[in-house]
Protein backbone atom coordinates (compact mmCIF):
# COMPACT_ATOMS: atom_id res chain seq x y z
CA UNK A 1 -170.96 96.29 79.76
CA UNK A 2 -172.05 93.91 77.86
CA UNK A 3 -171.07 90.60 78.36
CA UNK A 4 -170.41 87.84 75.72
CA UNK A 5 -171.60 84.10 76.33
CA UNK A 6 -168.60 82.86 77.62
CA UNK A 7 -168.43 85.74 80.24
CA UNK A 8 -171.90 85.83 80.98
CA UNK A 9 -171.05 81.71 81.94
CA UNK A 10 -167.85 82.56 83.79
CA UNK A 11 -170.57 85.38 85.76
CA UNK A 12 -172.72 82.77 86.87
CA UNK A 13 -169.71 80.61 88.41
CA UNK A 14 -168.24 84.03 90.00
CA UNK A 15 -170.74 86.40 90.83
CA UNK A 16 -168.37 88.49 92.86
CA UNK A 17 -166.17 89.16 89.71
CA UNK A 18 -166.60 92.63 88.75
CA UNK A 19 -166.75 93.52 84.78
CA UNK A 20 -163.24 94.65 84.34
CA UNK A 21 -162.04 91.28 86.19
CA UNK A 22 -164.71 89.45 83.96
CA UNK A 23 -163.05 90.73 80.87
CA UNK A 24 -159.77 90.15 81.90
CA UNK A 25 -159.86 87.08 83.37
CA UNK A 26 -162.25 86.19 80.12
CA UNK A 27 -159.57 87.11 77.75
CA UNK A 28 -156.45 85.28 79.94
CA UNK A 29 -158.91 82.04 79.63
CA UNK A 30 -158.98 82.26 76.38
CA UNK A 31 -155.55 82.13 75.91
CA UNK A 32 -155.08 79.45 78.17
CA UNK A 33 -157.68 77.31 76.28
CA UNK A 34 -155.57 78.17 72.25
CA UNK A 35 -152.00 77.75 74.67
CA UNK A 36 -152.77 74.78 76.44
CA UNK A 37 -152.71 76.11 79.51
CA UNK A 38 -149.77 77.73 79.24
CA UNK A 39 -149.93 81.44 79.66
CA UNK A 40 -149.83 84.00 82.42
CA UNK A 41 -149.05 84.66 85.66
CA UNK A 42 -150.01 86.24 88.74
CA UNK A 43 -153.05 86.93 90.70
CA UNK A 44 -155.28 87.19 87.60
CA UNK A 45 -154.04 84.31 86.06
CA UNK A 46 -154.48 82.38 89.35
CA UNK A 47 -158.15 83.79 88.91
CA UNK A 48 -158.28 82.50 85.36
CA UNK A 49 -156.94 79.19 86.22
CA UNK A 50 -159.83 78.85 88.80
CA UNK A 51 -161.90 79.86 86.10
CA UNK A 52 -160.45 77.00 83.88
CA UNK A 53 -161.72 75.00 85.73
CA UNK A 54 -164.95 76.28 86.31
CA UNK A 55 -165.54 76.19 82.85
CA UNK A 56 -164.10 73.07 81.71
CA UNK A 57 -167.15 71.15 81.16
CA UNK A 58 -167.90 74.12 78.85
CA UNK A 59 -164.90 73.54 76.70
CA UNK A 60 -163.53 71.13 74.56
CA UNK A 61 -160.25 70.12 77.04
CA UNK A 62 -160.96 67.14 78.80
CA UNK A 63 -158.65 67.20 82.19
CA UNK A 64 -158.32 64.89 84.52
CA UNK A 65 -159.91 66.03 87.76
CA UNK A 66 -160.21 64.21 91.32
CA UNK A 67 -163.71 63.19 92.52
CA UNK A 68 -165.43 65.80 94.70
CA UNK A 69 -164.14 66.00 98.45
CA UNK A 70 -167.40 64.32 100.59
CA UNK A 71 -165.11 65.70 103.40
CA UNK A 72 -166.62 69.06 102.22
CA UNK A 73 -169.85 68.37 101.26
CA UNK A 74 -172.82 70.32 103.45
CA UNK A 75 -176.08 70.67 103.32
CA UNK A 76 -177.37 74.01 104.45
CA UNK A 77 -179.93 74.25 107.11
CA UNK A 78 -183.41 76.31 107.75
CA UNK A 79 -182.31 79.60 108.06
CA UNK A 80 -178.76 79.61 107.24
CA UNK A 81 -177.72 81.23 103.85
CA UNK A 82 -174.33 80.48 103.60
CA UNK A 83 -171.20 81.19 101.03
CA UNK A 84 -170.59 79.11 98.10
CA UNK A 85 -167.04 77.98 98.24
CA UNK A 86 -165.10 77.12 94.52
CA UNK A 87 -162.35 74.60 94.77
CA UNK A 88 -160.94 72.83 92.03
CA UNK A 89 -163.64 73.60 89.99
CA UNK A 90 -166.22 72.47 92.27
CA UNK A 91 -168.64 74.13 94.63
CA UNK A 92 -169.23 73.35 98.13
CA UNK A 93 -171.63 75.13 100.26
CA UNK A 94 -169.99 77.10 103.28
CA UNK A 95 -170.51 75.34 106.96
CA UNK A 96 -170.08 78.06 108.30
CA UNK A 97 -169.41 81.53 106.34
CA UNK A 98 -172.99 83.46 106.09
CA UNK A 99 -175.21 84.64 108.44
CA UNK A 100 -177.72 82.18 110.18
CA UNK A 101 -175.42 79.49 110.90
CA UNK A 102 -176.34 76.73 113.59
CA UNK A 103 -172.97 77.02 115.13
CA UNK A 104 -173.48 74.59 117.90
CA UNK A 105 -175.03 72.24 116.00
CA UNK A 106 -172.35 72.44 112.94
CA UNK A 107 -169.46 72.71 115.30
CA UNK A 108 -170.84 69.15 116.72
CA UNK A 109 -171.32 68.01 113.55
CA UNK A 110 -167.71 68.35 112.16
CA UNK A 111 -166.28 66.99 115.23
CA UNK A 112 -168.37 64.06 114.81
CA UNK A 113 -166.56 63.55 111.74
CA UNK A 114 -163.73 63.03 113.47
CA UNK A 115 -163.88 61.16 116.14
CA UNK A 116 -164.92 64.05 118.19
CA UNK A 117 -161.10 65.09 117.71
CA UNK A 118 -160.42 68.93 117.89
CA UNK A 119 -157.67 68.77 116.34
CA UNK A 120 -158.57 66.88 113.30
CA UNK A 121 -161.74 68.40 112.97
CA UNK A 122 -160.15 71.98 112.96
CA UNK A 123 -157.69 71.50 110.52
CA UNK A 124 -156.83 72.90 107.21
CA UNK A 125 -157.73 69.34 105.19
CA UNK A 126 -161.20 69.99 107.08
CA UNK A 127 -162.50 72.80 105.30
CA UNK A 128 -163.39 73.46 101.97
CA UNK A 129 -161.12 76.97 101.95
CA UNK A 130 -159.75 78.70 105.15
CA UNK A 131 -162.77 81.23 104.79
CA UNK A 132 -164.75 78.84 106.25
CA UNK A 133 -162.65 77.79 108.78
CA UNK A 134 -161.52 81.49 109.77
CA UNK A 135 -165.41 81.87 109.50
CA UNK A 136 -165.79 78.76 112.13
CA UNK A 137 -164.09 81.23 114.90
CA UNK A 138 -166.22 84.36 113.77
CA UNK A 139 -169.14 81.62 114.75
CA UNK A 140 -167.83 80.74 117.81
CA UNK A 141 -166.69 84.56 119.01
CA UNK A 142 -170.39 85.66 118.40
CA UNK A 143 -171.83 82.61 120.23
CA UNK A 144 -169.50 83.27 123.51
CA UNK A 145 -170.24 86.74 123.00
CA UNK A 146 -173.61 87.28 125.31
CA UNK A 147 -174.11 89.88 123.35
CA UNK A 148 -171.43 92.23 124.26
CA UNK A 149 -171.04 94.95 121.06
CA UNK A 150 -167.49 94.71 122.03
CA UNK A 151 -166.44 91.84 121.95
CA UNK A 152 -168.86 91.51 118.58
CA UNK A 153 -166.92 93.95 116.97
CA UNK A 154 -163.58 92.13 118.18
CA UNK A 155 -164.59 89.46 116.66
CA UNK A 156 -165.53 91.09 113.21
CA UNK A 157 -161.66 92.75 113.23
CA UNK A 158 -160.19 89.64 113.73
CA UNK A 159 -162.25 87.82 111.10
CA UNK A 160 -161.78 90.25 108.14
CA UNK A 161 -157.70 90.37 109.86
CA UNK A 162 -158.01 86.76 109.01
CA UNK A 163 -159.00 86.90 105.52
CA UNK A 164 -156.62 89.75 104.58
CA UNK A 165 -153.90 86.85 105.58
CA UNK A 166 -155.39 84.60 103.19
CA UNK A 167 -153.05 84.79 100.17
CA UNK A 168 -154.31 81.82 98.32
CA UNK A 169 -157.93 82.38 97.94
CA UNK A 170 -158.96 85.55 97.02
CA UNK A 171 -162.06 84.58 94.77
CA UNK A 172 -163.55 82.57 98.51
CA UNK A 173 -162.21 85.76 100.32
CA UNK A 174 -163.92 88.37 98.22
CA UNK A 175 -167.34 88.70 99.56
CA UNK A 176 -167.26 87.94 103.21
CA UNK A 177 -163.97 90.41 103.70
CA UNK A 178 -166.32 93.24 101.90
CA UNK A 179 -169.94 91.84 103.69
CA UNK A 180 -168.48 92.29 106.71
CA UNK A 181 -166.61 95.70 106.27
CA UNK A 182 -169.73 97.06 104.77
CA UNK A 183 -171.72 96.10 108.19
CA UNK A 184 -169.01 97.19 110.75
CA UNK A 185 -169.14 100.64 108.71
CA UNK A 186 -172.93 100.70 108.71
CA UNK A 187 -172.34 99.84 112.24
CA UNK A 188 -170.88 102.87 112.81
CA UNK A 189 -172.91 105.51 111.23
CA UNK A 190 -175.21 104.41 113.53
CA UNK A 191 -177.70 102.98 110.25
CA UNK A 192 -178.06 99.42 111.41
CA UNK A 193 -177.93 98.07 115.10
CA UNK A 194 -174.75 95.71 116.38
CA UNK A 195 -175.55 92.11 115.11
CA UNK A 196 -174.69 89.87 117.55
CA UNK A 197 -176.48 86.75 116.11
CA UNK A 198 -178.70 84.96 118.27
CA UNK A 199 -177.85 85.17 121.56
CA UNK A 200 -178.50 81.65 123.18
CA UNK A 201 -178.36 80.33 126.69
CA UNK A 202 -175.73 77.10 126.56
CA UNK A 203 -175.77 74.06 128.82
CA UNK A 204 -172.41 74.40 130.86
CA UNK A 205 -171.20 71.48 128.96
CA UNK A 206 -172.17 72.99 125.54
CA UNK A 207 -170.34 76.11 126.55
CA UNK A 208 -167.20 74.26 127.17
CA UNK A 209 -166.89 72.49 123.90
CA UNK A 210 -167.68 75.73 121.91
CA UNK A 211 -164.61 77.49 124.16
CA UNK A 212 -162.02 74.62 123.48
CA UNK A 213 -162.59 74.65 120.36
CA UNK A 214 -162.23 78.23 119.80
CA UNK A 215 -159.19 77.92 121.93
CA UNK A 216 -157.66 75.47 119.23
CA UNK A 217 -158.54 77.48 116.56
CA UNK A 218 -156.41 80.66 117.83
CA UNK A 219 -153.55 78.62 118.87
CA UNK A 220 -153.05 78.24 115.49
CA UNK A 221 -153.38 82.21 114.42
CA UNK A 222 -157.08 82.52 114.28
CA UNK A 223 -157.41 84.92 117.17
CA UNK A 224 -155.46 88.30 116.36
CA UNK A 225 -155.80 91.61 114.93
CA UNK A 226 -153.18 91.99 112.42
CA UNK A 227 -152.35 96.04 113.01
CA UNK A 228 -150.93 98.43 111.08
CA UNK A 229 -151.41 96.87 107.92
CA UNK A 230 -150.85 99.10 105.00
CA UNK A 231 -154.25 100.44 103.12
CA UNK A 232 -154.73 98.92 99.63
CA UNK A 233 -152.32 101.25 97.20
CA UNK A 234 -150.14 102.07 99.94
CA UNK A 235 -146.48 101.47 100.16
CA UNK A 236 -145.95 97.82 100.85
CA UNK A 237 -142.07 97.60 100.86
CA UNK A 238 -141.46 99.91 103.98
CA UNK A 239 -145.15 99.70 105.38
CA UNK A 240 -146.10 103.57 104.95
CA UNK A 241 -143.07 104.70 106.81
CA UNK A 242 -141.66 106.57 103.63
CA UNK A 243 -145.32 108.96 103.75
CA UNK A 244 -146.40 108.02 100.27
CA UNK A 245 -149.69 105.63 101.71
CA UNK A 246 -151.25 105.98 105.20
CA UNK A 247 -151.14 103.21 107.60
CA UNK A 248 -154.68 101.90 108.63
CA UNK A 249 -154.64 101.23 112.12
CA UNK A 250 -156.69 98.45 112.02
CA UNK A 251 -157.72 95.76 109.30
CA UNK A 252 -156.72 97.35 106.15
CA UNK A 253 -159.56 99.42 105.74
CA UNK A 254 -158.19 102.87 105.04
CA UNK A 255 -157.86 105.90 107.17
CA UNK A 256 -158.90 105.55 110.93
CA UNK A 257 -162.79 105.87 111.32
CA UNK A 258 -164.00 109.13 113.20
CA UNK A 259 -166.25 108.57 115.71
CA UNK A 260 -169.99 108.93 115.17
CA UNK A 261 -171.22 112.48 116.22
CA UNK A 262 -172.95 113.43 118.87
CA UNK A 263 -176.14 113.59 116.99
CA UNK A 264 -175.73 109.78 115.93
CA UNK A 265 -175.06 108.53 119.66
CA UNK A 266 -178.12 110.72 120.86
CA UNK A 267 -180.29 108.87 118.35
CA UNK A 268 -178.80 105.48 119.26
CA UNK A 269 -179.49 105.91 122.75
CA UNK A 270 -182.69 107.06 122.22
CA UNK A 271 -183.37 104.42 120.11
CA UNK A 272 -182.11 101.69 122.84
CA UNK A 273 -183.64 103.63 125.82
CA UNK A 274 -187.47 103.40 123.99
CA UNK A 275 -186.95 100.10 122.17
CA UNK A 276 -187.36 101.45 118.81
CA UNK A 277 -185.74 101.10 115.30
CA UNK A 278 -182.88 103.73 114.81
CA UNK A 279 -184.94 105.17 112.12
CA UNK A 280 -187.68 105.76 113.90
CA UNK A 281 -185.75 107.26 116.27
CA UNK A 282 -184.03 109.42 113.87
CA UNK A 283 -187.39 112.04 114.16
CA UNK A 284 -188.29 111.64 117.43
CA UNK A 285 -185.12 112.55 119.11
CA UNK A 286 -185.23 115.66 117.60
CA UNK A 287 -186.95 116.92 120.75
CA UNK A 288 -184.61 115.85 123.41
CA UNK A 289 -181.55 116.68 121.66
CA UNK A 290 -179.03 119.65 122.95
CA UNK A 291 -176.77 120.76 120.75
């Protein structure tokens, strides 16, 4: 569509707004600006209200806004390309949600903030939005990882598990829950190999601090698989026990995934087994393959 100035503006604040939610959430900030910030309710309006205040040094309203949180302020470094987080109409760049983060390095940083207290560090007040901080155990799960694929993809159910919890958020929560569906389903048609990050060698002491403070972090709910969700549309009130939605037996995503055929795991393993791209491999296994 389309889009008039004023949506085009609220497009460059939210790029993860679709155009229906642009023109709805256009037209309920509107109304907010003529009612004095007095209409609507619900999800979108909470959307429009974050919007408000996105645009307010667009408008004529003058509101009375605290100073930005330096608690939350982060500079990214070489490599990492990390979320932008919006919180009372301010933007903070992600510590840790994106790929590329210098986990160790961030994870020492924050706790230096702190006194080199874990539990200070790790706590709500510390983060710009729980995305970052559910994102802070993704970090840690992939850096304890070796690079096993499965406790990778543990670590990828429990993070988007973790973000389907958040219910006060959902403009931070929009593009790393769908980022990181996208890859585990990618993952599974066998079109991209397992990212496990950059597998790194830690000092025995380095190891420890990453582990306790992972350890923190899921003694406060940031370790689990929430299961048997119900899939988005599904009965909510009874969980998809009446039959009219289907429960997902994992994160929310839907049916239960098939498992790749036999084609795709011959390709994969010849892929691994001759150190070449799965695309590559994708013709040359032709000739060892038995139906």
């Amino acid at each position: 569509m389309t889009l008039t100035k004023g949506q085009q503006k609220l497009k460059n604040l939210y790029p993860e707004l679709n155009d229906t939610q642009l023109k709805v959430i256009s037209k309920q900030v509107e109304e907010r600006l003529k009612s004095g910030g007095k209409v609507g309710k619900g999800f979108l309006s909470g959307l429009a209200n974050k919007a408000l205040r996105g645009l307010q040094g667009l408008t004529n309203i003058v509101s009375s806004k605290e100073n930005k949180n330096p608690d939350w302020e982060y500079t990214r470094k070489k490599g990492e390309h990390h979320q932008v987080l919006r919180k009372d109409g301010y933007s903070y760049a992600a510590r840790f949600s994106g790929p590329g983060t210098h986990t160790l390095e961030n994870t020492k940083e924050l706790l230096a903030k702190y006194d080199n207290d874990i539990v200070k560090a790790t706590r709500k007040s510390s983060y710009a939005s729980d995305v970052d901080r559910t994102a802070h155990g993704h970090d840690l799960r992939y850096s304890l990882s070796g690079g096993d694929e499965n406790k990778i993809r543990e670590a990828d159910l429990i993070f988007v598990s973790a973000l389907n919890r958040i219910k006060d958020d959902k403009i931070n929560t929009l593009v790393p829950k769908n980022a990181m569906i996208a890859k585990m389903l990618a993952e599974d048609q066998g079109a991209i190999k397992v990212y496990s990050g950059d597998v790194k060698h830690y000092s025995p002491a380095d190891k420890k601090l990453l582990e306790d403070v992972l350890a923190h972090l899921e003694q406060m709910g940031f370790g689990k698989v929430e299961k048997d969700r119900p899939m988005r549309g599904g009965c909510k009130d009874c969980n998809n026990t009446c039959g009219k939605g289907q429960k997902d037996e994992t994160i929310g995503m839907g049916k239960k995934k098939k498992p790749p055929s036999a084609w795709i795991l011959h390709v994969k393993k010849y892929a691994k087994d001759h150190n070449m791209k799965y695309g590559e491999a994708m013709t040359k296994a032709k000739a060892t393959y038995n139906k």
